[in-house]
N, C-alpha and C. Protein backbone atom coordinates (compact mmCIF):
# COMPACT_ATOMS: atom_id res chain seq x y z
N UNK A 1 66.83 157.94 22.68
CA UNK A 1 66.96 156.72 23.44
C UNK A 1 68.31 156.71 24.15
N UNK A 2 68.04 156.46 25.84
CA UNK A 2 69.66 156.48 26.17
C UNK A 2 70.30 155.16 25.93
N UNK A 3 71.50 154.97 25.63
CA UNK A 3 72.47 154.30 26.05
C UNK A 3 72.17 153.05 26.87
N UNK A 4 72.63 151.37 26.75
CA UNK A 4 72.04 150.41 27.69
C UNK A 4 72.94 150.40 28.68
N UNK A 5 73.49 151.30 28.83
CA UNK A 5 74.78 151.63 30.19
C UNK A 5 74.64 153.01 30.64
N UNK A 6 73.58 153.39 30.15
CA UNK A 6 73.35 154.73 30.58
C UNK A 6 72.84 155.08 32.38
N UNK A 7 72.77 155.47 33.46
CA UNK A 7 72.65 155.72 34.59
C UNK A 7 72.16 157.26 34.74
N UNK A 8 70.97 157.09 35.03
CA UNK A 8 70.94 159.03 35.62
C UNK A 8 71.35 159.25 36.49
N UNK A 9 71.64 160.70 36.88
CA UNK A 9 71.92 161.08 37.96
C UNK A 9 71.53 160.55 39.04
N UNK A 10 70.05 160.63 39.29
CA UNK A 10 69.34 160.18 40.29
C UNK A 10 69.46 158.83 40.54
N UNK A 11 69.88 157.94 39.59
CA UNK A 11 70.42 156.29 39.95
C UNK A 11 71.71 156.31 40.38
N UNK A 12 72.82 157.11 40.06
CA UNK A 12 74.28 157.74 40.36
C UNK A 12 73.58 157.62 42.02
N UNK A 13 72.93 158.45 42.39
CA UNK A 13 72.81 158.92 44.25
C UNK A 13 72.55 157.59 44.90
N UNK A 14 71.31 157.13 44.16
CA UNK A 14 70.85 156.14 44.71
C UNK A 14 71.52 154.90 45.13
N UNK A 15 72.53 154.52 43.55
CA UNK A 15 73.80 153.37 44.35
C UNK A 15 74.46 153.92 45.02
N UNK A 16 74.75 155.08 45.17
CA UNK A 16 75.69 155.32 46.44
C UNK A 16 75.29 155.34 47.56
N UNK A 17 74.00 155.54 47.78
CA UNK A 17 73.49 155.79 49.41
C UNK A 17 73.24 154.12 49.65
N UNK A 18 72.76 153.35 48.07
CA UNK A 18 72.60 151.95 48.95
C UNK A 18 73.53 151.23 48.84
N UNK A 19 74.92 151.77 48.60
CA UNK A 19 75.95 151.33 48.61
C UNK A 19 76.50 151.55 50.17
N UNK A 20 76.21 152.25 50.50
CA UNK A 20 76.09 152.60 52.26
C UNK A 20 75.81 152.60 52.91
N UNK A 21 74.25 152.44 52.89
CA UNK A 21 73.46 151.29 53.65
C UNK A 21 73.81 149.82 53.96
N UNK A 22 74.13 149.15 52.71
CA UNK A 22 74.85 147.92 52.98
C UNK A 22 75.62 147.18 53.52
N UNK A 23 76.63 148.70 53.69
CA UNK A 23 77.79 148.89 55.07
C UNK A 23 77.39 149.11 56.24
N UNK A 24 75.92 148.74 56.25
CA UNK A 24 75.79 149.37 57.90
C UNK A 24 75.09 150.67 58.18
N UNK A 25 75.38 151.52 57.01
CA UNK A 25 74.86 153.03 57.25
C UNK A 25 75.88 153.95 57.29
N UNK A 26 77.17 153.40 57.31
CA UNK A 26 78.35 153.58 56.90
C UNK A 26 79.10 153.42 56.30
N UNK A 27 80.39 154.34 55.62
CA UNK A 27 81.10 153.58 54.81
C UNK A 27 82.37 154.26 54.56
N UNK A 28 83.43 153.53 54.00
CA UNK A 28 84.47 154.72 53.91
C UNK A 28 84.50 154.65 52.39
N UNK A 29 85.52 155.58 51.32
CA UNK A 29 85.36 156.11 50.15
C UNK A 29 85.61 154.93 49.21
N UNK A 30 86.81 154.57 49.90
CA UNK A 30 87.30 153.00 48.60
C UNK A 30 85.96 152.34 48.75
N UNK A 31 85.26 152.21 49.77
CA UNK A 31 84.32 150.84 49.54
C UNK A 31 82.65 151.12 48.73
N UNK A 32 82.62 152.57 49.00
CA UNK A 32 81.89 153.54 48.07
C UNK A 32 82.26 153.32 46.25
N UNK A 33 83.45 153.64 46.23
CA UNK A 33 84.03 153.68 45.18
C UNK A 33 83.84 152.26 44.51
N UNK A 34 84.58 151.41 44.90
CA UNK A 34 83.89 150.01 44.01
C UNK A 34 82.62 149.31 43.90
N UNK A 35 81.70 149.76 44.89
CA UNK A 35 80.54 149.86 44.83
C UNK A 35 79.55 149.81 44.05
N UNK A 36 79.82 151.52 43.79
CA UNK A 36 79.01 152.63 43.14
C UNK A 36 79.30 152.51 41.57
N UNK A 37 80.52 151.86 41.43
CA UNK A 37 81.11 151.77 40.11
C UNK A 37 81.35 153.07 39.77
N UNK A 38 81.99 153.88 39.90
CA UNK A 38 82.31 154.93 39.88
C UNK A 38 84.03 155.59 39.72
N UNK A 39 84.01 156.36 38.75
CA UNK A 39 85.55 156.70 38.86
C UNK A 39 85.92 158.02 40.33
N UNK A 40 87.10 157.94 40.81
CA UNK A 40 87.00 158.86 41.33
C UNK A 40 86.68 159.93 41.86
N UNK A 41 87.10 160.45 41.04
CA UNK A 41 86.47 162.09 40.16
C UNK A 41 85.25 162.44 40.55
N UNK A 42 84.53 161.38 39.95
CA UNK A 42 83.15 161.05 39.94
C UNK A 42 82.57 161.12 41.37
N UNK A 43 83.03 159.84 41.88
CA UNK A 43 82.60 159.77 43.50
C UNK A 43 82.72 161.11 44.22
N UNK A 44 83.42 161.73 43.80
CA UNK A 44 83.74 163.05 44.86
C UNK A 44 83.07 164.01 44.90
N UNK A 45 82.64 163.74 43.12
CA UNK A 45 81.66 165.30 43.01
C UNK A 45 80.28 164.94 43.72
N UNK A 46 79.72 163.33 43.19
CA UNK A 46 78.43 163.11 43.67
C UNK A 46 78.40 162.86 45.31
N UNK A 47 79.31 163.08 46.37
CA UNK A 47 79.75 162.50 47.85
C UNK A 47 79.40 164.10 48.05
N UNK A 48 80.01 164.91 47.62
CA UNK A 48 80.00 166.61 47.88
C UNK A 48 78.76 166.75 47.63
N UNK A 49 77.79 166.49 46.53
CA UNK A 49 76.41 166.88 45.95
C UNK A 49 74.91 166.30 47.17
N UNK A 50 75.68 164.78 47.78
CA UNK A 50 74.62 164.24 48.27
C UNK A 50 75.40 165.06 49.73
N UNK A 51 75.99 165.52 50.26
CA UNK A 51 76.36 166.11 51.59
C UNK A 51 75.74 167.16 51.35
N UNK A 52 75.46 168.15 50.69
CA UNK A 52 74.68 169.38 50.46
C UNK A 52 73.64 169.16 50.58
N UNK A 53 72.29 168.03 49.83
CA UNK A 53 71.49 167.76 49.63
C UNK A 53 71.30 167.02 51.36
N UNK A 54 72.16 166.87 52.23
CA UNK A 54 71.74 166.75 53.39
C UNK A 54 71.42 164.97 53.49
N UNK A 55 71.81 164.33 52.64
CA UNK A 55 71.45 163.28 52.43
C UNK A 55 73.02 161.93 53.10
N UNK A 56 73.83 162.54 53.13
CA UNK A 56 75.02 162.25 53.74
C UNK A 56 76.08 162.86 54.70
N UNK A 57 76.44 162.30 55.92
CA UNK A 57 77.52 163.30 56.55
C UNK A 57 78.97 162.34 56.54
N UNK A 58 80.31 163.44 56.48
CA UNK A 58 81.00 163.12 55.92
C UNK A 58 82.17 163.10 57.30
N UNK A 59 82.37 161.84 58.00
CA UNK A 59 83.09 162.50 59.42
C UNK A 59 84.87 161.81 59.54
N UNK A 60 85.15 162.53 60.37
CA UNK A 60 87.00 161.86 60.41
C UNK A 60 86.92 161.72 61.53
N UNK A 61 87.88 160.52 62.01
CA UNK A 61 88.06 160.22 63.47
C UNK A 61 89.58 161.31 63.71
N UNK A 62 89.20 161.88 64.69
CA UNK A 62 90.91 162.97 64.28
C UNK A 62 91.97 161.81 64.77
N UNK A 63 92.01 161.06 66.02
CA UNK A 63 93.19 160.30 66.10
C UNK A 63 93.69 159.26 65.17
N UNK A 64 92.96 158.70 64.25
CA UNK A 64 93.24 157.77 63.44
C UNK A 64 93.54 158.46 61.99
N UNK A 65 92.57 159.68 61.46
CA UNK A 65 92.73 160.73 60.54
C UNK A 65 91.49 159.65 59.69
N UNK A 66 90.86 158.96 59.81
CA UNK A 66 90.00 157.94 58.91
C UNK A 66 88.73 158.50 58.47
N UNK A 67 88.48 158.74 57.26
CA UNK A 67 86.95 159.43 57.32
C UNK A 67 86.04 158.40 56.32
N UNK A 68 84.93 158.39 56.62
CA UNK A 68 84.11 157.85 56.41
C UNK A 68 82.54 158.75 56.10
N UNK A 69 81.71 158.20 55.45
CA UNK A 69 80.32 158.45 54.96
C UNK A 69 79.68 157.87 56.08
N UNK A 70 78.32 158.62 56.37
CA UNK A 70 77.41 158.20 57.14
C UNK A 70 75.85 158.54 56.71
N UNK A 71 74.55 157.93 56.29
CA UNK A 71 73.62 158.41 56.12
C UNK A 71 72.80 158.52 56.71
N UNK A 72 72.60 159.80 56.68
CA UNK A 72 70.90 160.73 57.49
C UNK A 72 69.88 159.86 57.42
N UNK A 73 69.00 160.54 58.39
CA UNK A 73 67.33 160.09 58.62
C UNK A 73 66.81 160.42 57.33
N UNK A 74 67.11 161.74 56.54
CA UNK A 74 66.65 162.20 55.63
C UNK A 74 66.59 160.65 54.45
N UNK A 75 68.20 160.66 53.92
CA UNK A 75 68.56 159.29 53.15
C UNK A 75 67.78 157.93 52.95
N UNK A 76 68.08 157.55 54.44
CA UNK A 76 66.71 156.60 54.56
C UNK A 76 65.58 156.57 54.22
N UNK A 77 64.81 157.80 54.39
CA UNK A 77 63.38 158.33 53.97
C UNK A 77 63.38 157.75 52.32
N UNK A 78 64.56 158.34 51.78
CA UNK A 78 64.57 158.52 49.97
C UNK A 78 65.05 157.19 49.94
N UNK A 79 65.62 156.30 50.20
CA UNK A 79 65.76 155.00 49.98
C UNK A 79 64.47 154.17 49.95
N UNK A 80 63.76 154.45 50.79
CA UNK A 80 62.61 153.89 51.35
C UNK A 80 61.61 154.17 50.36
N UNK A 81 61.24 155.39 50.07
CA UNK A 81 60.53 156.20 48.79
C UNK A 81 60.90 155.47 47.05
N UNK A 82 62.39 155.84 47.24
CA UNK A 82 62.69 155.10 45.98
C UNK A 82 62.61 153.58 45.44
N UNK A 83 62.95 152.78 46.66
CA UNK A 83 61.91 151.42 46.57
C UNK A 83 60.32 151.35 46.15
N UNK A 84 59.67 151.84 46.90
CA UNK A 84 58.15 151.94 46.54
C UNK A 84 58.00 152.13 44.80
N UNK A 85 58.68 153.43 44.75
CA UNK A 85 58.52 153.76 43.19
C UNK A 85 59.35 152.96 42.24
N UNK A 86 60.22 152.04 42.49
CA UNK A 86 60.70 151.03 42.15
C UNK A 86 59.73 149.70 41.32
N UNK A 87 59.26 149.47 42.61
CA UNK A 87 58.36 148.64 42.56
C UNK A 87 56.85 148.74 41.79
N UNK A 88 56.67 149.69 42.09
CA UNK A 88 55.44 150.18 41.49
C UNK A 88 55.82 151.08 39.24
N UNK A 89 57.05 151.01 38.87
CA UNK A 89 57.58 150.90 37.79
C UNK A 89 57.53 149.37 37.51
N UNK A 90 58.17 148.68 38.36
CA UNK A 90 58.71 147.10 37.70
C UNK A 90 57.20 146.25 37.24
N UNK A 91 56.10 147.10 38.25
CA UNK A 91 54.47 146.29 37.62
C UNK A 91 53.77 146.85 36.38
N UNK A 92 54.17 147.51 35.68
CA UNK A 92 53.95 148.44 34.52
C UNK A 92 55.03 147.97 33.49
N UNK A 93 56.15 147.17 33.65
CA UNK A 93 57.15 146.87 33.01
C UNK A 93 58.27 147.76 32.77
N UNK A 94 57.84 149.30 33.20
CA UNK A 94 58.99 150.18 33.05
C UNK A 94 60.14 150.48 34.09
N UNK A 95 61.04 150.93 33.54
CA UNK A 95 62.86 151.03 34.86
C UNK A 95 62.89 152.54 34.64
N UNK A 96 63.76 152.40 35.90
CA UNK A 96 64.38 153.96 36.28
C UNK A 96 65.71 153.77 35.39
């Protein structure tokens, strides 16, 4: 039995991308970071994991040096997906 503070991975991605959605579809790291509830550390490895997975791009304005998160068409898709299956758990009584 996990933990009642326990989070999988796959819930780890998920507040972060709809932690960025919320922003617009954008976001920069601090606002990720309190968000996501997330330590550091943390945020960086899963920000690097969902940029691989193609699910986030990661851009700097060079004159300002400011970088920010942005999410893909892909992202959206899995946001969109992960709602459905959301929903369709919460009528069965079971959680992700």
């Amino acid at each position: 039995m996990k933990p009642s503070g326990y989070r999988s991975k796959t819930r780890i991605y998920v507040d972060i991308l709809e932690s960025v959605r919320r922003e617009g579809g954008k976001a920069r790291f601090t606002k990720i970071l309190y968000s996501a509830n997330l330590s550091y550390h943390r945020l960086q490895r899963y920000l690097a994991e969902l940029e691989e997975k193609g699910l986030l791009i990661k851009l700097t304005d060079a004159e300002s040096n400011v970088t920010w998160y942005e999410l893909t068409e892909k992202a959206y898709k899995l946001l969109a997906e992960f709602q459905k299956i959301k929903r369709l758990l919460d009528a069965f009584g079971l959680s992700i």
